[in-house]
C-alpha atoms as a PDB file:
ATOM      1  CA  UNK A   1     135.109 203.620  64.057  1.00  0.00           C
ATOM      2  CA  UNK A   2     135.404 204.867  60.355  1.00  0.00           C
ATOM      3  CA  UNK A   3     138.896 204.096  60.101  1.00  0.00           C
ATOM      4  CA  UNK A   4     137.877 200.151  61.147  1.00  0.00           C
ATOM      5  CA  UNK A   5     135.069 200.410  58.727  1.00  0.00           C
ATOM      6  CA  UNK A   6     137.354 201.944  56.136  1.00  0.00           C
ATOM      7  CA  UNK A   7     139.973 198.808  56.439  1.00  0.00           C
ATOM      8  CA  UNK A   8     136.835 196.137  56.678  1.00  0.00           C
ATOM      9  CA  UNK A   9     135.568 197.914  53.343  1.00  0.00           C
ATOM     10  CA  UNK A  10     139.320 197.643  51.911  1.00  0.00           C
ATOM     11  CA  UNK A  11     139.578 193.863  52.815  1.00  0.00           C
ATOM     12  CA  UNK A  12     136.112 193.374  51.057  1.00  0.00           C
ATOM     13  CA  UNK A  13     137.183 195.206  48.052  1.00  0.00           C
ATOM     14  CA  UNK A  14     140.042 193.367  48.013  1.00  0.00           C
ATOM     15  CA  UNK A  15     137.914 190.304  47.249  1.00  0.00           C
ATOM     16  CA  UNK A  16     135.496 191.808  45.156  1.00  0.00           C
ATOM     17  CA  UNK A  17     137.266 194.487  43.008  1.00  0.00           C
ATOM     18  CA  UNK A  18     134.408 195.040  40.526  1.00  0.00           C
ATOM     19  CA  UNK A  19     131.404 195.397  43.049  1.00  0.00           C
ATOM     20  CA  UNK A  20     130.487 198.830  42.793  1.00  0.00           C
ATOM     21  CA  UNK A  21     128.716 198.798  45.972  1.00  0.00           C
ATOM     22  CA  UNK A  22     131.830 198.629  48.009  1.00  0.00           C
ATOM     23  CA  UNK A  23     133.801 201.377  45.534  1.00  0.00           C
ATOM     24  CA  UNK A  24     131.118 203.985  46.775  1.00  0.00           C
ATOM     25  CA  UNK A  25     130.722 202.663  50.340  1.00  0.00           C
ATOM     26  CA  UNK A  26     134.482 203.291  50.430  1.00  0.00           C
ATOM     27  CA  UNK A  27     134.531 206.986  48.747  1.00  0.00           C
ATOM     28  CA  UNK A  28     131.543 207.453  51.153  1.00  0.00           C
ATOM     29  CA  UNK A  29     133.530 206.802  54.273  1.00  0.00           C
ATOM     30  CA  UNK A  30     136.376 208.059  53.300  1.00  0.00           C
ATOM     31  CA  UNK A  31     134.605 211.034  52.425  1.00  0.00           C
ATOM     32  CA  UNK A  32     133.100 210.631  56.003  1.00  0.00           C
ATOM     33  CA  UNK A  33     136.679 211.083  57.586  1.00  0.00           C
ATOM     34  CA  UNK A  34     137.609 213.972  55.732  1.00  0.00           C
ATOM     35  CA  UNK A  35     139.976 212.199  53.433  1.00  0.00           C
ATOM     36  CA  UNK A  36     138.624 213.784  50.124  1.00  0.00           C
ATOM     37  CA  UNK A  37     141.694 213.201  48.052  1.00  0.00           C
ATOM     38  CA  UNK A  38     141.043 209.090  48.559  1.00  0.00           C
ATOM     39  CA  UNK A  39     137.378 210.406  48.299  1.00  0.00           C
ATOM     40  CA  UNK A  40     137.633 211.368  45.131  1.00  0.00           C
ATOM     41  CA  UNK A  41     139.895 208.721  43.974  1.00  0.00           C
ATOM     42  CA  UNK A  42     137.214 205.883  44.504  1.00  0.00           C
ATOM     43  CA  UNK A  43     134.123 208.369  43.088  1.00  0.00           C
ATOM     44  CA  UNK A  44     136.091 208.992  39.854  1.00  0.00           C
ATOM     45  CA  UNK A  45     136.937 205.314  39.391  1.00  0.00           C
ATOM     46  CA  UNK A  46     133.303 204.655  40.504  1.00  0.00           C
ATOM     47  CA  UNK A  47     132.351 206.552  37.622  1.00  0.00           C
ATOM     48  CA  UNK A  48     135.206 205.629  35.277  1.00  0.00           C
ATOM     49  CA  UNK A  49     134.529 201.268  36.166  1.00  0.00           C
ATOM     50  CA  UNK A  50     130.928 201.550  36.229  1.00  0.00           C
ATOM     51  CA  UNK A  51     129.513 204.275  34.906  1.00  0.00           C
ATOM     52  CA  UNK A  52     125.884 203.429  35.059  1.00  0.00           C
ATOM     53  CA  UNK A  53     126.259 203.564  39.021  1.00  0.00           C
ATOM     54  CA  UNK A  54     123.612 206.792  39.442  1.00  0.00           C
ATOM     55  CA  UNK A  55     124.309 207.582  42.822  1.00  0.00           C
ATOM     56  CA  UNK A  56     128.063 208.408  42.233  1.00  0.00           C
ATOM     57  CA  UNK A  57     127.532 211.428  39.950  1.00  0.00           C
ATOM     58  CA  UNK A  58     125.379 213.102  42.595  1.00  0.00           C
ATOM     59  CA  UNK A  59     127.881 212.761  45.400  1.00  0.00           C
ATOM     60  CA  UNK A  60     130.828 213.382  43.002  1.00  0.00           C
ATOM     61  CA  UNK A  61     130.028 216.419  41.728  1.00  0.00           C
ATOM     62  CA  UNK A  62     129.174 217.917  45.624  1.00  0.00           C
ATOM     63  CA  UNK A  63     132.706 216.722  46.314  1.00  0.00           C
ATOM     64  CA  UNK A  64     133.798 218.896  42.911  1.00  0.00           C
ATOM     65  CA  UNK A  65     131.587 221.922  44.189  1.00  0.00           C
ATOM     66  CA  UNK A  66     133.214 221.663  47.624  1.00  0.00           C
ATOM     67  CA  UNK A  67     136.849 221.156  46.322  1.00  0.00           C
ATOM     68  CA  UNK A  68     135.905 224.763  43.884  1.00  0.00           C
ATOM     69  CA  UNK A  69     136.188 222.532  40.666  1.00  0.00           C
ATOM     70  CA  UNK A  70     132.306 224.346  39.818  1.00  0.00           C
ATOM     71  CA  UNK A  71     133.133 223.085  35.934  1.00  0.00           C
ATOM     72  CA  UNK A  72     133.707 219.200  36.711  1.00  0.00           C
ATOM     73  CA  UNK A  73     130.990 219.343  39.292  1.00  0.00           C
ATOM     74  CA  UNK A  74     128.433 220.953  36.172  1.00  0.00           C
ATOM     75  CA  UNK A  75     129.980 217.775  33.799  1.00  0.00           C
ATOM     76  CA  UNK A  76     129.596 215.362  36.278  1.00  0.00           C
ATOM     77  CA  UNK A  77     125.869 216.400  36.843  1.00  0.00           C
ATOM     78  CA  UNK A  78     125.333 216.374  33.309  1.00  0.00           C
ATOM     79  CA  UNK A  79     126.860 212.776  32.756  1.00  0.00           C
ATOM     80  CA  UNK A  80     124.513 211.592  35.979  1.00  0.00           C
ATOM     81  CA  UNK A  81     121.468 213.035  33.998  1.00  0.00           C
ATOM     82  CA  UNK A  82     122.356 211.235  30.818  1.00  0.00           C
ATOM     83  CA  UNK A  83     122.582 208.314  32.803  1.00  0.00           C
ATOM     84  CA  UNK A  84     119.534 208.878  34.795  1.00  0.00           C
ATOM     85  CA  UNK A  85     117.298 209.287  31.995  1.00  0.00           C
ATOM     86  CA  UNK A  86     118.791 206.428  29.721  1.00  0.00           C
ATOM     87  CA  UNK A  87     118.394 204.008  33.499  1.00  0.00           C
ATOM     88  CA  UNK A  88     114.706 205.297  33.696  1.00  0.00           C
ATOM     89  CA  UNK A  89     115.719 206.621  37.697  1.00  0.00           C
ATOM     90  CA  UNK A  90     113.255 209.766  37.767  1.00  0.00           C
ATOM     91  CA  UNK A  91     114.501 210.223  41.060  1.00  0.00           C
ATOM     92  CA  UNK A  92     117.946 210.215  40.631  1.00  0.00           C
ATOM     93  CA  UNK A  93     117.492 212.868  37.710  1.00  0.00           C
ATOM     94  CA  UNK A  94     115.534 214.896  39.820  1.00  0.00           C
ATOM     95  CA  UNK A  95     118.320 215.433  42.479  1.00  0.00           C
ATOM     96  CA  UNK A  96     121.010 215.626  39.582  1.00  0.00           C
ATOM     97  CA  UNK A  97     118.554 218.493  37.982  1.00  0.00           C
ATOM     98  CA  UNK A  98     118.171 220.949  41.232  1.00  0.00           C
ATOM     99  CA  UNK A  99     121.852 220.085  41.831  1.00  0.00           C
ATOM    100  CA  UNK A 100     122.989 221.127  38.397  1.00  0.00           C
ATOM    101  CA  UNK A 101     120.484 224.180  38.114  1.00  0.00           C
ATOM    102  CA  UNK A 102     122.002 225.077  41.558  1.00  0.00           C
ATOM    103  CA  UNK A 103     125.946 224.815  40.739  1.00  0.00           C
ATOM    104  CA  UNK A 104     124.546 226.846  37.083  1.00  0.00           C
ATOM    105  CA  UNK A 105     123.232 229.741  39.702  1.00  0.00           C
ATOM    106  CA  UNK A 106     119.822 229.038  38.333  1.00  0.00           C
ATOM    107  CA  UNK A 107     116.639 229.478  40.447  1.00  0.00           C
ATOM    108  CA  UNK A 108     113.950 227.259  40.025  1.00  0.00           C
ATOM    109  CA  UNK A 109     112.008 229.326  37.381  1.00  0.00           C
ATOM    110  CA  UNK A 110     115.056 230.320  35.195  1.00  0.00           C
ATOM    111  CA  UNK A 111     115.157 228.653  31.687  1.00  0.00           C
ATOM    112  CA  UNK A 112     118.744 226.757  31.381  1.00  0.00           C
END
């Protein structure tokens, strides 16, 4: 089933190359499959084509943590904060702030 949605998300892509819906719906599934490399591919050009896209720096910099890249994973939460705060998304930097404090090895009552 994820490698039908996975073409389907493709062919749409295909039509729409700059809807940054579809770029994470397709790093999400492929992510979904286990195919990180392609994963990662569509995340970083996510965040490289539309870098006010919140949600990608979250899920970007888990995929970072998992793949042991601990320093991109702390820049990429960093980046999603900036862009958090400048979008007004309290939500989104809330997330990006435990995650961040978390890949630091900060508890919740340690200064940064």
């Amino acid at each position: 089933m994820t490698s039908q949605r996975i073409q389907q998300l493709i062919e749409f892509l295909n039509d729409n190359p700059n809807d940054p819906f579809l770029l994470y719906a397709l790093a999400t599934e492929y992510l979904k499959a286990g195919q990180t490399a392609d994963a990662l591919r569509y995340y970083e050009r996510l965040r490289t084509d539309h870098p006010d896209y919140v949600g990608t720096y979250y899920h970007l910099g888990k995929l970072y943590e998992s793949l042991g890249e601990r320093d991109n994973a702390i820049a990429t939460y960093r980046q999603g904060m900036e862009i958090a705060q400048q979008k007004r998304d309290r939500h989104a930097l809330s997330e990006l702030q435990a995650v961040y404090r978390s890949a630091l090895g900060l508890d919740e009552d340690d200064e940064d």
